[in-house]
C-alpha atoms as a PDB file:
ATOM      1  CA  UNK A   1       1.050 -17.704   5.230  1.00  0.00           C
ATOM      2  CA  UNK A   2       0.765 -16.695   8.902  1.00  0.00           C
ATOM      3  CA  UNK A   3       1.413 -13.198   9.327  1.00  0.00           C
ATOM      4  CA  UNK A   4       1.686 -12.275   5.819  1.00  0.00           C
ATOM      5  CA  UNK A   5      -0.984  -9.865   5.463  1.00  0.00           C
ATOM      6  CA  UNK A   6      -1.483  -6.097   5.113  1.00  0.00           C
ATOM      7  CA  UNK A   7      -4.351  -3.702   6.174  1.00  0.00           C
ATOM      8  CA  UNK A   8      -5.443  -0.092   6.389  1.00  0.00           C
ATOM      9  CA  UNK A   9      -5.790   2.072   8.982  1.00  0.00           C
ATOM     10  CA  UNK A  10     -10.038   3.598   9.436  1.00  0.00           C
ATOM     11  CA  UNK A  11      -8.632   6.633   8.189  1.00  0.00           C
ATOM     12  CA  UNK A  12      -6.819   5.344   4.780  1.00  0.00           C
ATOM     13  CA  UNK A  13      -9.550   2.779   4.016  1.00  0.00           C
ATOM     14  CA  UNK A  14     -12.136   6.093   4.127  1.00  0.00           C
ATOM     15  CA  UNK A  15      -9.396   7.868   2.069  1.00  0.00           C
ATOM     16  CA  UNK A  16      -9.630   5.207  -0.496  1.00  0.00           C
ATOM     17  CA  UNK A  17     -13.141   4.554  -0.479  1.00  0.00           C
ATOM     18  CA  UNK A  18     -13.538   8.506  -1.430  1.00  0.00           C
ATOM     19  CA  UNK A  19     -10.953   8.001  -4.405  1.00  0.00           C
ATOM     20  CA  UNK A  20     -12.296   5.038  -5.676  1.00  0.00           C
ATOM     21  CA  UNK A  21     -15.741   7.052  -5.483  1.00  0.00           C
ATOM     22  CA  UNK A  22     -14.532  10.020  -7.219  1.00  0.00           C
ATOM     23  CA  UNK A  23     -12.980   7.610  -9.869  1.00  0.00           C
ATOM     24  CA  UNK A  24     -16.250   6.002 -10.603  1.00  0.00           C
ATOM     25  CA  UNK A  25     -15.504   2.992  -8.745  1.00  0.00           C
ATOM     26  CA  UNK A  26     -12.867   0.017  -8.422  1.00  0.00           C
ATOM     27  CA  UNK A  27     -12.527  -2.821  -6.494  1.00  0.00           C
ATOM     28  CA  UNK A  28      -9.312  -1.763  -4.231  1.00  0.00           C
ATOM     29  CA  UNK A  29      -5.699  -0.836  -4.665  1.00  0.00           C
ATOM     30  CA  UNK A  30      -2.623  -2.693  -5.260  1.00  0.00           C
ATOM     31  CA  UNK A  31       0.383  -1.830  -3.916  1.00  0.00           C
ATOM     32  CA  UNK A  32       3.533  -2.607  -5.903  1.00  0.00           C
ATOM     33  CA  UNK A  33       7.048  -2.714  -4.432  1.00  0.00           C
ATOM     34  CA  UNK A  34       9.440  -1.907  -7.506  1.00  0.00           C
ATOM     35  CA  UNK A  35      13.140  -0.771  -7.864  1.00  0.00           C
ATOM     36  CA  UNK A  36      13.574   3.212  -7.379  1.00  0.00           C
ATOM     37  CA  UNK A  37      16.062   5.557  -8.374  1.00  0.00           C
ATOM     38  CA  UNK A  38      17.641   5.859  -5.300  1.00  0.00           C
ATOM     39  CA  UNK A  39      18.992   2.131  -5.279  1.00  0.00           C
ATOM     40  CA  UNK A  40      16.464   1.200  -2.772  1.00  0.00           C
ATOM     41  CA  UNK A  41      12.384  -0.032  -3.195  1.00  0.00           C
ATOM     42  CA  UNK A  42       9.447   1.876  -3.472  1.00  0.00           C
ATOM     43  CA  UNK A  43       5.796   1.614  -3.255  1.00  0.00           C
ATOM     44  CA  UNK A  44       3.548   2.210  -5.723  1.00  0.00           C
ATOM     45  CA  UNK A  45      -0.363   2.308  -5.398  1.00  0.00           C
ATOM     46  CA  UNK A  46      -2.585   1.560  -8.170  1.00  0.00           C
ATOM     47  CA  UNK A  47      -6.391   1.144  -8.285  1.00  0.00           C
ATOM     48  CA  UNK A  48      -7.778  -2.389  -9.385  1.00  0.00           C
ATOM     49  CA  UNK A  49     -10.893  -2.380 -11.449  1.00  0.00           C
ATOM     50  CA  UNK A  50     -10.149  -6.327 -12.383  1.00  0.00           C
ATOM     51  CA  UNK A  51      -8.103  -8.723  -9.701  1.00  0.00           C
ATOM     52  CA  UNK A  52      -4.867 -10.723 -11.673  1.00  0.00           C
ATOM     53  CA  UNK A  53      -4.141 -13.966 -11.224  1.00  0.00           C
ATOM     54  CA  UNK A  54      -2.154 -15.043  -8.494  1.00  0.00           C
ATOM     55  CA  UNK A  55      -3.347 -11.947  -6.450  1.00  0.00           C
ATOM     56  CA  UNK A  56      -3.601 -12.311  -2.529  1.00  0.00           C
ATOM     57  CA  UNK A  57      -6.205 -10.008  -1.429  1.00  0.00           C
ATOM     58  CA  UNK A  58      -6.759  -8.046   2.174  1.00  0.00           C
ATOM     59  CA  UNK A  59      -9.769  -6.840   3.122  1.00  0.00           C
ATOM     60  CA  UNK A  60      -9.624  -4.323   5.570  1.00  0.00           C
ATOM     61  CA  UNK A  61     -12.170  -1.368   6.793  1.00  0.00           C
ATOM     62  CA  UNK A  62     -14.760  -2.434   3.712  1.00  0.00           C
ATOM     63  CA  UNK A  63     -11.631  -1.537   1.070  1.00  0.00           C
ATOM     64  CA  UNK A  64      -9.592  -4.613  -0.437  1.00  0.00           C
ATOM     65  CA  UNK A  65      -5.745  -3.902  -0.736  1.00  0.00           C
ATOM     66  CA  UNK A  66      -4.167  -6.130  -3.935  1.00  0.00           C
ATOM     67  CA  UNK A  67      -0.595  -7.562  -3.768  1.00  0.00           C
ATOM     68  CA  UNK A  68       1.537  -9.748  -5.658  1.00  0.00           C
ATOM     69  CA  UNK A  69       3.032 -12.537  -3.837  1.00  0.00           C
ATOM     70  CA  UNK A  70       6.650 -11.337  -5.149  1.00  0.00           C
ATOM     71  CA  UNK A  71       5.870  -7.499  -3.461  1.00  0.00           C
ATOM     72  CA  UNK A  72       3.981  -9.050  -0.374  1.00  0.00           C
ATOM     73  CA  UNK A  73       7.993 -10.466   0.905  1.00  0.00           C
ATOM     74  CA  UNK A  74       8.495  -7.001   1.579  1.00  0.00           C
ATOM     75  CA  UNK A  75       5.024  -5.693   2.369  1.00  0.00           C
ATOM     76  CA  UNK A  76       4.018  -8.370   5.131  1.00  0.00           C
ATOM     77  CA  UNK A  77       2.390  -7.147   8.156  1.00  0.00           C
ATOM     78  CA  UNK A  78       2.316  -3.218   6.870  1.00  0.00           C
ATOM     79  CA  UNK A  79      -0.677  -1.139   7.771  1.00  0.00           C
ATOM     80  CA  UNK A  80      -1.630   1.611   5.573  1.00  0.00           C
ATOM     81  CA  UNK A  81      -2.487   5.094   6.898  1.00  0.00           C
ATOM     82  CA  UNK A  82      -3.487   8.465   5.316  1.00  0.00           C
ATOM     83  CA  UNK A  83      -1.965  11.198   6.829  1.00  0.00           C
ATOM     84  CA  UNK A  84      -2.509  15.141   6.482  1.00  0.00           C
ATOM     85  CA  UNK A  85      -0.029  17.314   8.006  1.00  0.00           C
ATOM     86  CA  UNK A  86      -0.732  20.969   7.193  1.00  0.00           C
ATOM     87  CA  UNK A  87      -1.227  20.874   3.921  1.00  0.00           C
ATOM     88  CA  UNK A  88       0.671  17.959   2.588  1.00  0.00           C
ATOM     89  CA  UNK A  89      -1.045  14.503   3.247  1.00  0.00           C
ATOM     90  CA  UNK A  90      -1.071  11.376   1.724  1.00  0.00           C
ATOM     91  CA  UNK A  91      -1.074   7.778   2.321  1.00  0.00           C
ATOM     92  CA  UNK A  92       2.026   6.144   5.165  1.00  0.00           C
ATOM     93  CA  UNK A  93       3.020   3.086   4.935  1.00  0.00           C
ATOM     94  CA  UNK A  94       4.150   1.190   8.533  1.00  0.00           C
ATOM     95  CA  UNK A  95       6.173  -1.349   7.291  1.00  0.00           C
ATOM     96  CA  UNK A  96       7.981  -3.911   9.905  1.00  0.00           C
ATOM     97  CA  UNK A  97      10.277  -5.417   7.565  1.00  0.00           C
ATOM     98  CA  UNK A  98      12.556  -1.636   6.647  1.00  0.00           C
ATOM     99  CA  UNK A  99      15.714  -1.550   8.050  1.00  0.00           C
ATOM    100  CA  UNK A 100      16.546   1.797   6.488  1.00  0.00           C
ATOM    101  CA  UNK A 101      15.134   4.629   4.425  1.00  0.00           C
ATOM    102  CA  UNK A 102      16.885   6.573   1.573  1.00  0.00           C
ATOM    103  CA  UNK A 103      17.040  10.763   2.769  1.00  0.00           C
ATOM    104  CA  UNK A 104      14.427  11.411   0.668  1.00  0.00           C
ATOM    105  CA  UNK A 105      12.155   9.708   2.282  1.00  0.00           C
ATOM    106  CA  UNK A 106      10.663   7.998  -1.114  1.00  0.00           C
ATOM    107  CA  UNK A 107      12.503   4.513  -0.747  1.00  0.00           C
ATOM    108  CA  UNK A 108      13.677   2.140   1.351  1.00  0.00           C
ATOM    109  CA  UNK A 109      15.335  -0.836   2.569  1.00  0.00           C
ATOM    110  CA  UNK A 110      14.932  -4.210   4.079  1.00  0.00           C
END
């Protein structure tokens, strides 16, 4: 699987290494590409206390990112980062493989 990995930014692997902290503790996040409303895909993040079968698992910056091989097709070679701009921030996702995104700004293409 050459080239089919994913990783976080120093910032976003700190960022999750507080959450997981705050949570009590976890072994990573997953990120999930599903269907969304606006007819395109979307990520989702969810934090892994217990890896699934069939899981391919990054390790980046100390923090493990979880992904299905089905959402890693669209995920491969995305970095993670955590951004804060005024006072919104939240985690970015740099994702070669989009070709567009829907005007929202919460889906997107490939």
């Amino acid at each position: 699987m050459v080239g089919m990995t994913m990783s976080f930014t120093e910032r976003a692997a700190a960022e999750i290494r507080n959450h997981l902290v705050a949570r009590g503790g976890g072994q990573g996040i997953r990120v999930v590409v599903e269907t969304s409303e606006c007819s395109g895909l979307a990520y989702r993040l969810e934090y892994v206390d217990a890896g699934e079968d069939g899981d391919l698992v990054f390790d980046s910056h100390g923090e493990k990112i979880f992904v299905d091989p089905k959402s890693l097709v669209w995920l491969a070679g995305t970095v993670i980062d955590f951004l804060e701009i005024g006072d919104d921030s939240g985690f970015a996702f740099i994702n070669p493989n989009v070709t567009s995104q829907c005007g929202c700004g919460d889906s997107f293409y490939v």
